[in-house]
N, C-alpha and C. Protein backbone atom coordinates (compact mmCIF):
# COMPACT_ATOMS: atom_id res chain seq x y z
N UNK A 1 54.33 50.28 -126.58
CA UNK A 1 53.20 50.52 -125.78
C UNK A 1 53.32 51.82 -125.07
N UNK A 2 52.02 52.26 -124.64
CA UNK A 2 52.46 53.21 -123.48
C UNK A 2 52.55 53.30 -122.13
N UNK A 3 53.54 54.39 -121.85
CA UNK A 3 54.24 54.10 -120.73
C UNK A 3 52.86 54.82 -119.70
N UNK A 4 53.35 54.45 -118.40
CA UNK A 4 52.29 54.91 -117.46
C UNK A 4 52.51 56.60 -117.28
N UNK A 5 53.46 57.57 -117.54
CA UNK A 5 53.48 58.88 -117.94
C UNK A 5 52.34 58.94 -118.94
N UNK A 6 52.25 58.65 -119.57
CA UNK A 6 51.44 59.02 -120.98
C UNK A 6 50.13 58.81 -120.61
N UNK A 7 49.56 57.99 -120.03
CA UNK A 7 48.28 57.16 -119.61
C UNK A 7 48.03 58.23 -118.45
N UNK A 8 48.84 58.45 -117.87
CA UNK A 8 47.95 59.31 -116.43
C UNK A 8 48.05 61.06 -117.20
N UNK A 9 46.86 61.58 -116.82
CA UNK A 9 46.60 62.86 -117.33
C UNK A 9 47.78 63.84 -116.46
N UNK A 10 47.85 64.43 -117.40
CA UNK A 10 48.84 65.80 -116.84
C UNK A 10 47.72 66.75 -116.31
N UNK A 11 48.84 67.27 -115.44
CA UNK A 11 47.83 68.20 -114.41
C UNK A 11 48.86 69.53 -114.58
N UNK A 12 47.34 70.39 -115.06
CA UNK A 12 48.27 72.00 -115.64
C UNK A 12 49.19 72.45 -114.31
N UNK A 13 49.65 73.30 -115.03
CA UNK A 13 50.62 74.34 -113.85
C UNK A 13 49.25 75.06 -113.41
N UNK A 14 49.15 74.91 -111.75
CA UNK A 14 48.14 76.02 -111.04
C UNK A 14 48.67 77.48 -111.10
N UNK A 15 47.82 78.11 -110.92
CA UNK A 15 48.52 79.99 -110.80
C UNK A 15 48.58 79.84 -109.51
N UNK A 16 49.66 80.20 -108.83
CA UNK A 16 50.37 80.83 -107.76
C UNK A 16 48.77 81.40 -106.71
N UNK A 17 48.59 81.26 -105.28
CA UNK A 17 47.41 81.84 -104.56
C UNK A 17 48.22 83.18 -104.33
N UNK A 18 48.99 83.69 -104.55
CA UNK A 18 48.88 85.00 -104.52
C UNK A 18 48.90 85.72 -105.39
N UNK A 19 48.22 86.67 -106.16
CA UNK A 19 47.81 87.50 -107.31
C UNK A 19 49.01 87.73 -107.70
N UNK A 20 49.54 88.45 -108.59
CA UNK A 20 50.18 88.98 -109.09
C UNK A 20 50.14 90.65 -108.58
N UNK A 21 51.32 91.24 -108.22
CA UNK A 21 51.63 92.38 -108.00
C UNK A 21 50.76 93.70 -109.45
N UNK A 22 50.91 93.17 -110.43
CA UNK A 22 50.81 93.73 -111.30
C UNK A 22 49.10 94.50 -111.32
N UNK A 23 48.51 93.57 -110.99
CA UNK A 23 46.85 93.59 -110.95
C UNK A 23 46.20 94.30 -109.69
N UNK A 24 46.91 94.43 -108.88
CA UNK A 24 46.34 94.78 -107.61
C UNK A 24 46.73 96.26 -107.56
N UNK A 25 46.17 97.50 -107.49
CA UNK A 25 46.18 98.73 -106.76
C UNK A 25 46.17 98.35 -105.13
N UNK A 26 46.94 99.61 -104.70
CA UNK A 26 46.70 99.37 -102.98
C UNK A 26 45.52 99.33 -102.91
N UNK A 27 45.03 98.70 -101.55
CA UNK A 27 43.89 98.92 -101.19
C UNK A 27 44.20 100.08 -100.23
N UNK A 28 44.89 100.66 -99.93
CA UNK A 28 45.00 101.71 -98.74
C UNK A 28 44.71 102.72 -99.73
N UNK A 29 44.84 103.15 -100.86
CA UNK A 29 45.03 104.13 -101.61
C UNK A 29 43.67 103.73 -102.26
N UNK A 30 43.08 103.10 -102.16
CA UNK A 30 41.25 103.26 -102.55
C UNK A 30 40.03 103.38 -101.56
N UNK A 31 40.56 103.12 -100.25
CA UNK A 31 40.06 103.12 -99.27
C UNK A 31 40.08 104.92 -99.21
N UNK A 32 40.98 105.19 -98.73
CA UNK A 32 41.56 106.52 -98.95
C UNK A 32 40.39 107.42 -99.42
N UNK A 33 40.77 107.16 -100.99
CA UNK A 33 40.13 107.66 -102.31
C UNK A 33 38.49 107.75 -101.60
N UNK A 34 37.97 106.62 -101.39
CA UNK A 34 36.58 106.16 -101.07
C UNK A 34 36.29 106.83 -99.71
N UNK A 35 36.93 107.10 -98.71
CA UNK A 35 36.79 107.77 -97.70
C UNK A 35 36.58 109.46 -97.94
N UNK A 36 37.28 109.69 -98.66
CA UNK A 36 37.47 111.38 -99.36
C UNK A 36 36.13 111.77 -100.34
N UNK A 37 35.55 110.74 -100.48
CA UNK A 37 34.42 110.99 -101.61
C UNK A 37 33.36 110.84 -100.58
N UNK A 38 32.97 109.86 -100.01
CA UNK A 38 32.41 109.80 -98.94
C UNK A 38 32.00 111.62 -97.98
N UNK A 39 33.18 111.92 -97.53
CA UNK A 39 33.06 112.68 -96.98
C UNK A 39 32.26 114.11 -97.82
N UNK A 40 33.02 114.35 -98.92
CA UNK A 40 32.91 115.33 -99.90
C UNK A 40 30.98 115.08 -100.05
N UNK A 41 30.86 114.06 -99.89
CA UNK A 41 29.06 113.59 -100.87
C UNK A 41 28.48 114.63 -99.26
N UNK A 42 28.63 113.77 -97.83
CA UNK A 42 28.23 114.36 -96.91
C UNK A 42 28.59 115.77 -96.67
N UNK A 43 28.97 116.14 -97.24
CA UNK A 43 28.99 117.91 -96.75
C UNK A 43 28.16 118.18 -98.24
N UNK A 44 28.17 117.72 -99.36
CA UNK A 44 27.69 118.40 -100.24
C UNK A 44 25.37 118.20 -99.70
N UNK A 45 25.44 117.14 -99.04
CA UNK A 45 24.47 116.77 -98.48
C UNK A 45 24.18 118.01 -97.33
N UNK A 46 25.04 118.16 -96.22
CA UNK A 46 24.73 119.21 -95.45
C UNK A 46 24.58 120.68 -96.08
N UNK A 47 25.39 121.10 -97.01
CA UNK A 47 25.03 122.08 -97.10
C UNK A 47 23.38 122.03 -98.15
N UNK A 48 23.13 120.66 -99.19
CA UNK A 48 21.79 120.96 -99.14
C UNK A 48 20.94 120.52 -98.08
N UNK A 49 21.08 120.80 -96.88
CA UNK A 49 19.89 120.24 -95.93
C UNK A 49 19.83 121.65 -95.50
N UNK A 50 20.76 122.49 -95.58
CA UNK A 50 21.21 123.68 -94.88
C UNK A 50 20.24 125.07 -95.83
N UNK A 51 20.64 124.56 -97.16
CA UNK A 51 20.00 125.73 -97.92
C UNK A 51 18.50 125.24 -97.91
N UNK A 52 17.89 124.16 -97.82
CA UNK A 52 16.80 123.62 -97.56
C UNK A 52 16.00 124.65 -96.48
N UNK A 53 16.55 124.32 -95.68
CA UNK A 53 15.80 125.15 -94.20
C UNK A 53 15.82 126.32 -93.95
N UNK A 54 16.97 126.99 -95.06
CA UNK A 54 17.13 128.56 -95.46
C UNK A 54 15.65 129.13 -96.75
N UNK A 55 15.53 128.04 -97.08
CA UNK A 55 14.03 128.61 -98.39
C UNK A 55 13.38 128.18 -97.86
N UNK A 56 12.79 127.25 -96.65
CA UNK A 56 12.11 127.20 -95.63
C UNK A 56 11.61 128.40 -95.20
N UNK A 57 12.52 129.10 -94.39
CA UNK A 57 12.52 130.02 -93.62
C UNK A 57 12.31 131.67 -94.72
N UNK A 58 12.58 131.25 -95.56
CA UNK A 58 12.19 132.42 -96.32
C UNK A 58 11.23 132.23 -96.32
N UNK A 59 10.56 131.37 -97.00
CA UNK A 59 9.22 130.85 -97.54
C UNK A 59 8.02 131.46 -96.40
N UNK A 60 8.35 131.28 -95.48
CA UNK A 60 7.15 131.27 -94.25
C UNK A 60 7.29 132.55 -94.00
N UNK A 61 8.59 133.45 -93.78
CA UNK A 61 8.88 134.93 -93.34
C UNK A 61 7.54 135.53 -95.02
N UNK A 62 7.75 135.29 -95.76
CA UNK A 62 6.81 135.62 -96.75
C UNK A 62 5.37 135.33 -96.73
N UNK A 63 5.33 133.82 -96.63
CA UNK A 63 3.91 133.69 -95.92
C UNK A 63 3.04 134.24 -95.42
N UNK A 64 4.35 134.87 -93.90
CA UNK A 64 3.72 135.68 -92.76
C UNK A 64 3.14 137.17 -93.39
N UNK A 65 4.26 137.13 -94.03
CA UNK A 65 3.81 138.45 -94.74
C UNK A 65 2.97 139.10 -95.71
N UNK A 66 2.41 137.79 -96.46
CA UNK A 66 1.61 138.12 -97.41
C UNK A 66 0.14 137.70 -96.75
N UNK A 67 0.13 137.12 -95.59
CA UNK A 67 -1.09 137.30 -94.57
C UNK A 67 -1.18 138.46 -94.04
N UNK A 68 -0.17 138.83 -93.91
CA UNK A 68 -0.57 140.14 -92.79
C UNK A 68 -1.09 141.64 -93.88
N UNK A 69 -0.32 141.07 -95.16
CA UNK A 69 -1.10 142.26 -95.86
C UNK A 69 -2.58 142.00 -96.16
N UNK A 70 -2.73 140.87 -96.55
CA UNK A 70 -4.24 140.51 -96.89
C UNK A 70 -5.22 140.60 -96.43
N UNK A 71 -4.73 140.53 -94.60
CA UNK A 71 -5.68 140.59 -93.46
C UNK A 71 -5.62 142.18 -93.94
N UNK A 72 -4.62 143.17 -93.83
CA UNK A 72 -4.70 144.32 -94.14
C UNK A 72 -5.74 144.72 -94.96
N UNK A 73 -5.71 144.62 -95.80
CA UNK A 73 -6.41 144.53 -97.27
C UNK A 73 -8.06 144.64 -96.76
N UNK A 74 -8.21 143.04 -96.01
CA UNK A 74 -9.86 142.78 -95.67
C UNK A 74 -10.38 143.98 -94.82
N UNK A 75 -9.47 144.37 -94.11
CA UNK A 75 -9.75 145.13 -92.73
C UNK A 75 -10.33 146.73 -93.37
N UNK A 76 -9.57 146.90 -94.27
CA UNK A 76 -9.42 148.01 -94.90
C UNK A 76 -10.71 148.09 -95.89
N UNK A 77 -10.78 147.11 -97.02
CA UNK A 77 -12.36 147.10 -97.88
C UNK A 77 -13.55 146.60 -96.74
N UNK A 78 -13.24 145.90 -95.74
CA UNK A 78 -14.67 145.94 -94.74
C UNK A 78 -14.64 147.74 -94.21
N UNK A 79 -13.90 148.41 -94.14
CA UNK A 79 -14.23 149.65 -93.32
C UNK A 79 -14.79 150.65 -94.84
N UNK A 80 -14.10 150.24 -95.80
CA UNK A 80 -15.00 151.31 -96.92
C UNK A 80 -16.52 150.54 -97.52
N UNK A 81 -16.46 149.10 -97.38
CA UNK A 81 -18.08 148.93 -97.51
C UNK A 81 -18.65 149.22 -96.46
N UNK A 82 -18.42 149.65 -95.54
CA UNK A 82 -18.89 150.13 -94.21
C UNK A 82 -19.33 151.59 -94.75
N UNK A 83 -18.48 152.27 -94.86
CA UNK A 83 -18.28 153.69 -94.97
C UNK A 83 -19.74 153.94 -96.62
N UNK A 84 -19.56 153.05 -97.30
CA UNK A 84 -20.15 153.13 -98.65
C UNK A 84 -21.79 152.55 -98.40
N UNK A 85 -22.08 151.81 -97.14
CA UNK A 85 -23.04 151.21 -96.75
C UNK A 85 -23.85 152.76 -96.24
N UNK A 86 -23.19 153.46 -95.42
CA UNK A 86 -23.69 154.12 -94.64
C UNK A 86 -24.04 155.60 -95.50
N UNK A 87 -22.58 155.90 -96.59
CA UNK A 87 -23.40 156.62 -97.61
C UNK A 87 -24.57 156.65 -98.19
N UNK A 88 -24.68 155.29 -98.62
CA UNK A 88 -25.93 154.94 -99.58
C UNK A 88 -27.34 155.02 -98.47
N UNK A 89 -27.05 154.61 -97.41
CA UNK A 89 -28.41 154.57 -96.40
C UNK A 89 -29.01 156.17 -96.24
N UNK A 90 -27.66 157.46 -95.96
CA UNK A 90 -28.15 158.68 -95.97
C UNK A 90 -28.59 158.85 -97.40
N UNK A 91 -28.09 158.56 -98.48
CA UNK A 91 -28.87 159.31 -99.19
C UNK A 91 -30.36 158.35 -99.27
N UNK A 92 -30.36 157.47 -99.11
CA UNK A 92 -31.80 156.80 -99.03
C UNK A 92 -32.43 157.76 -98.30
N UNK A 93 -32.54 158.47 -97.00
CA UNK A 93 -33.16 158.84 -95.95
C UNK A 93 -33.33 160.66 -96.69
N UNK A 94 -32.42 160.93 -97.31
CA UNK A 94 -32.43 162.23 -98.18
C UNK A 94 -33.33 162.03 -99.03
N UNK A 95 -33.31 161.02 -99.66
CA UNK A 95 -34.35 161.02 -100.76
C UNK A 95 -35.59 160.45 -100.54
N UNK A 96 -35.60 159.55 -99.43
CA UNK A 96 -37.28 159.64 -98.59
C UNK A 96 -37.73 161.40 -98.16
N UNK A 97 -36.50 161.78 -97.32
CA UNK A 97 -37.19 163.13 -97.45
C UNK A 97 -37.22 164.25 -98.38
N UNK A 98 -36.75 163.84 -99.18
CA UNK A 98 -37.05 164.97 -100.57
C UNK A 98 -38.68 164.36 -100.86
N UNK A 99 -39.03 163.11 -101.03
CA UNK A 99 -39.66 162.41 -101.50
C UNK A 99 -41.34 163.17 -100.60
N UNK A 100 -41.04 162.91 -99.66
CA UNK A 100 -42.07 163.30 -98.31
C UNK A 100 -42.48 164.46 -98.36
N UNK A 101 -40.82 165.68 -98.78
CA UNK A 101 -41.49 167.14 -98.92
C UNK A 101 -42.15 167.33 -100.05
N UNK A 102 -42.18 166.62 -101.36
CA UNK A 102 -42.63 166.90 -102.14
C UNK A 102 -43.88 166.33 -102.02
N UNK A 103 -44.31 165.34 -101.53
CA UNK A 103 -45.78 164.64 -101.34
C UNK A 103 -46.11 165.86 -100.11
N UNK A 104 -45.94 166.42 -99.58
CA UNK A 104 -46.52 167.03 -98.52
C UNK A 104 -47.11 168.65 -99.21
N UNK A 105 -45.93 168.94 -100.13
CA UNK A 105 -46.35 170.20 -101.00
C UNK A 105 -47.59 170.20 -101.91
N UNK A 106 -47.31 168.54 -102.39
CA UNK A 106 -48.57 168.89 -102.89
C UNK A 106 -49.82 168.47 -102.46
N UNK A 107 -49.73 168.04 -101.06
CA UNK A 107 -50.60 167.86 -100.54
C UNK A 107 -51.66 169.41 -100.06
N UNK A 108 -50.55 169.99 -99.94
CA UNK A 108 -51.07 171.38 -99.47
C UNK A 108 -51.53 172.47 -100.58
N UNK A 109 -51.24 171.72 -101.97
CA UNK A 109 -51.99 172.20 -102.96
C UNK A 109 -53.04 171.83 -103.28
N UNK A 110 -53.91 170.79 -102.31
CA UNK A 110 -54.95 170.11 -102.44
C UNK A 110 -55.29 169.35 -103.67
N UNK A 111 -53.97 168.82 -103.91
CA UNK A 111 -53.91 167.44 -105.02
C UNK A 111 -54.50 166.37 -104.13
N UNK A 112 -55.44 165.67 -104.81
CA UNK A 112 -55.95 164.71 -103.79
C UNK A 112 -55.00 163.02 -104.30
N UNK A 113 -55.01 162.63 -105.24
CA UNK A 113 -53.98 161.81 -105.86
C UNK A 113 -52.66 161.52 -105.97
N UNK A 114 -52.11 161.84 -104.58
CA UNK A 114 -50.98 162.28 -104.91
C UNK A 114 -49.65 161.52 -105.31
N UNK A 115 -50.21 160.42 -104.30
CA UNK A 115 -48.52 159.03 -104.79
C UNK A 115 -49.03 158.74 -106.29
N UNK A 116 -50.04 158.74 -107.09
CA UNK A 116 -49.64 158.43 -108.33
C UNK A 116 -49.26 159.66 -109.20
N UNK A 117 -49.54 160.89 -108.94
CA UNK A 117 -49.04 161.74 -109.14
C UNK A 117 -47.38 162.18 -108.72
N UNK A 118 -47.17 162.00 -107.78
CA UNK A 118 -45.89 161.96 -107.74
C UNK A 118 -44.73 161.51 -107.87
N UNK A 119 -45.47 160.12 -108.50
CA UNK A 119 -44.44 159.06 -109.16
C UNK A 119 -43.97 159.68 -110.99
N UNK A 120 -45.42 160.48 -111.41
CA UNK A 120 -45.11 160.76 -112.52
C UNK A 120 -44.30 162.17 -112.80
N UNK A 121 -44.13 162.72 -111.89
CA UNK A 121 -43.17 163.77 -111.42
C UNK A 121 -41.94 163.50 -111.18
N UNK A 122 -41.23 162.73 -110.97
CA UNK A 122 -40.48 162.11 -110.40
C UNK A 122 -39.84 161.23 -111.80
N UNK A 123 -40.78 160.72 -112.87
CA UNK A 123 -40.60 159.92 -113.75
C UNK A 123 -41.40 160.66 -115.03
N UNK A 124 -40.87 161.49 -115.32
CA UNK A 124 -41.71 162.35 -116.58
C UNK A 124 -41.53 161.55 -118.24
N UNK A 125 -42.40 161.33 -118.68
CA UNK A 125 -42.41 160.34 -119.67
C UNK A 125 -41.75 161.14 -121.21
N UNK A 126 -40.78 160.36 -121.91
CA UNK A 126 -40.21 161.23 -123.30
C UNK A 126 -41.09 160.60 -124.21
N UNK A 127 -41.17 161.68 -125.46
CA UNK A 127 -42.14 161.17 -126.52
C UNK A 127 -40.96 160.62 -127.30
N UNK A 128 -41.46 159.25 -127.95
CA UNK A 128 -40.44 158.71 -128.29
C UNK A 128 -40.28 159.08 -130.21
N UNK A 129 -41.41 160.09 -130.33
CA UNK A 129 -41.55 160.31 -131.79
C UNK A 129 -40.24 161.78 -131.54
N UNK A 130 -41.02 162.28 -130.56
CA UNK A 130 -40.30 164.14 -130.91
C UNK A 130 -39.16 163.84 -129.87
N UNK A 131 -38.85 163.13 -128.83
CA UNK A 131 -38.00 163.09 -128.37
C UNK A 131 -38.09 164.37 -126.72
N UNK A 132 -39.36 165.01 -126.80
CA UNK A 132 -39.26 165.79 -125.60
C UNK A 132 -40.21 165.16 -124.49
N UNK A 133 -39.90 165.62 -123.55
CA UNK A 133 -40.31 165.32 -122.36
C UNK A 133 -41.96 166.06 -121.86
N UNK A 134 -42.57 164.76 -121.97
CA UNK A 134 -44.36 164.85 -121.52
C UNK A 134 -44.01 165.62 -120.36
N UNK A 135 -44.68 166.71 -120.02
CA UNK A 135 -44.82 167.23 -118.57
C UNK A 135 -46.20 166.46 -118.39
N UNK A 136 -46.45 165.96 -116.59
CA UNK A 136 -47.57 165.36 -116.14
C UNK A 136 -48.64 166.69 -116.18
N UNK A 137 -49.70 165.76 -115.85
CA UNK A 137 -50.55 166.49 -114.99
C UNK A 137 -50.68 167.47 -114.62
N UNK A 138 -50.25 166.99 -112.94
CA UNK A 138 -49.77 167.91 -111.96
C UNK A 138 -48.66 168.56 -112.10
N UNK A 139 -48.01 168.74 -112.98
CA UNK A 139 -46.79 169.63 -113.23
C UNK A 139 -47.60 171.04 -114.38
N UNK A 140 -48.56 170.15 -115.02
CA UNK A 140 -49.61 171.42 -116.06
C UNK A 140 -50.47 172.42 -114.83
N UNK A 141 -50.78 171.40 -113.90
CA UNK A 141 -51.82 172.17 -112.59
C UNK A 141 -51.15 173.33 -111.98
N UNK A 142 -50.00 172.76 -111.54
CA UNK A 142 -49.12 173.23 -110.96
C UNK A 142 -48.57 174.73 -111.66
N UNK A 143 -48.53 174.98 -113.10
CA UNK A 143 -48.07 175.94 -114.10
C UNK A 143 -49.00 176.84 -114.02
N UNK A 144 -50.61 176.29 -114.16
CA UNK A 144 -51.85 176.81 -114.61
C UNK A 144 -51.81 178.26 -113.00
N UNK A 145 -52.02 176.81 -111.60
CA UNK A 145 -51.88 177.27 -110.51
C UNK A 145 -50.89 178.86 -110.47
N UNK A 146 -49.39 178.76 -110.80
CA UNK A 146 -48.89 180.28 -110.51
C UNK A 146 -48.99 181.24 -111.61
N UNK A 147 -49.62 181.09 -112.57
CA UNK A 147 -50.12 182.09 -113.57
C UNK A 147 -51.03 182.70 -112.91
């Protein structure tokens, strides 16, 4: 028969509660390790927070500067459309009075017609066959007149 050894289950060998030497690295020497990396990450962090606020600061010194030319720029084409405004108005006022002496000349030639006459003076018509220029009218009167 069997004996009461045989009948009651064997109970394995437990492993030992303390690890084995073999498996374990210090922990002082990863702590260590982990402290040194740690540190290394934070400075590699400061110096990008550092160059950060350095292209910052470029950035805006440029900014400033590419405003201040632009304002330049405006200040500068408002004073030549200024300048180009005031050209164009004299010769307007030149060419009213060219315009005036010539209506007045021939007023004193006793042309009685004269603004439509003097538009065609002013605008002498080309023949579009021969290519020369119609003299008006009053430019024939005018010929007849100092002969």
């Amino acid at each position: 028969m069997a004996t009461n050894a045989d009948s009651t289950p064997s109970v394995p060998v437990s492993a030992p509660l303390v690890p084995k030497k073999e498996n374990i690295t210090p922990i002082g020497s990863k702590i260590t390790e982990l402290n040194e990396s740690r540190a290394e990450l934070l400075n590699r962090i400061q110096g990008l927070k550092q160059d950060l606020q350095n292209w910052r600061s470029k950035l805006d010194t440029q900014v400033k500067i590419y405003r201040d030319e632009l304002s330049e720029m405006k200040k500068s084409l408002s004073v030549e459309v200024d300048q180009l405004r005031s050209e164009f108005q004299d010769l307007r006022s030149t060419l009213q009075q060219q315009q005036d002496d010539v209506t007045a000349s021939l007023r004193n030639l006793g042309l009685q017609d004269v603004s439509g006459d003097a538009k065609e003076v002013q605008d002498p018509k080309v023949d579009e066959k021969d290519g020369e220029v119609c003299s008006s009218p009053v430019e024939d009167d005018t010929k007849k007149d100092e002969n």
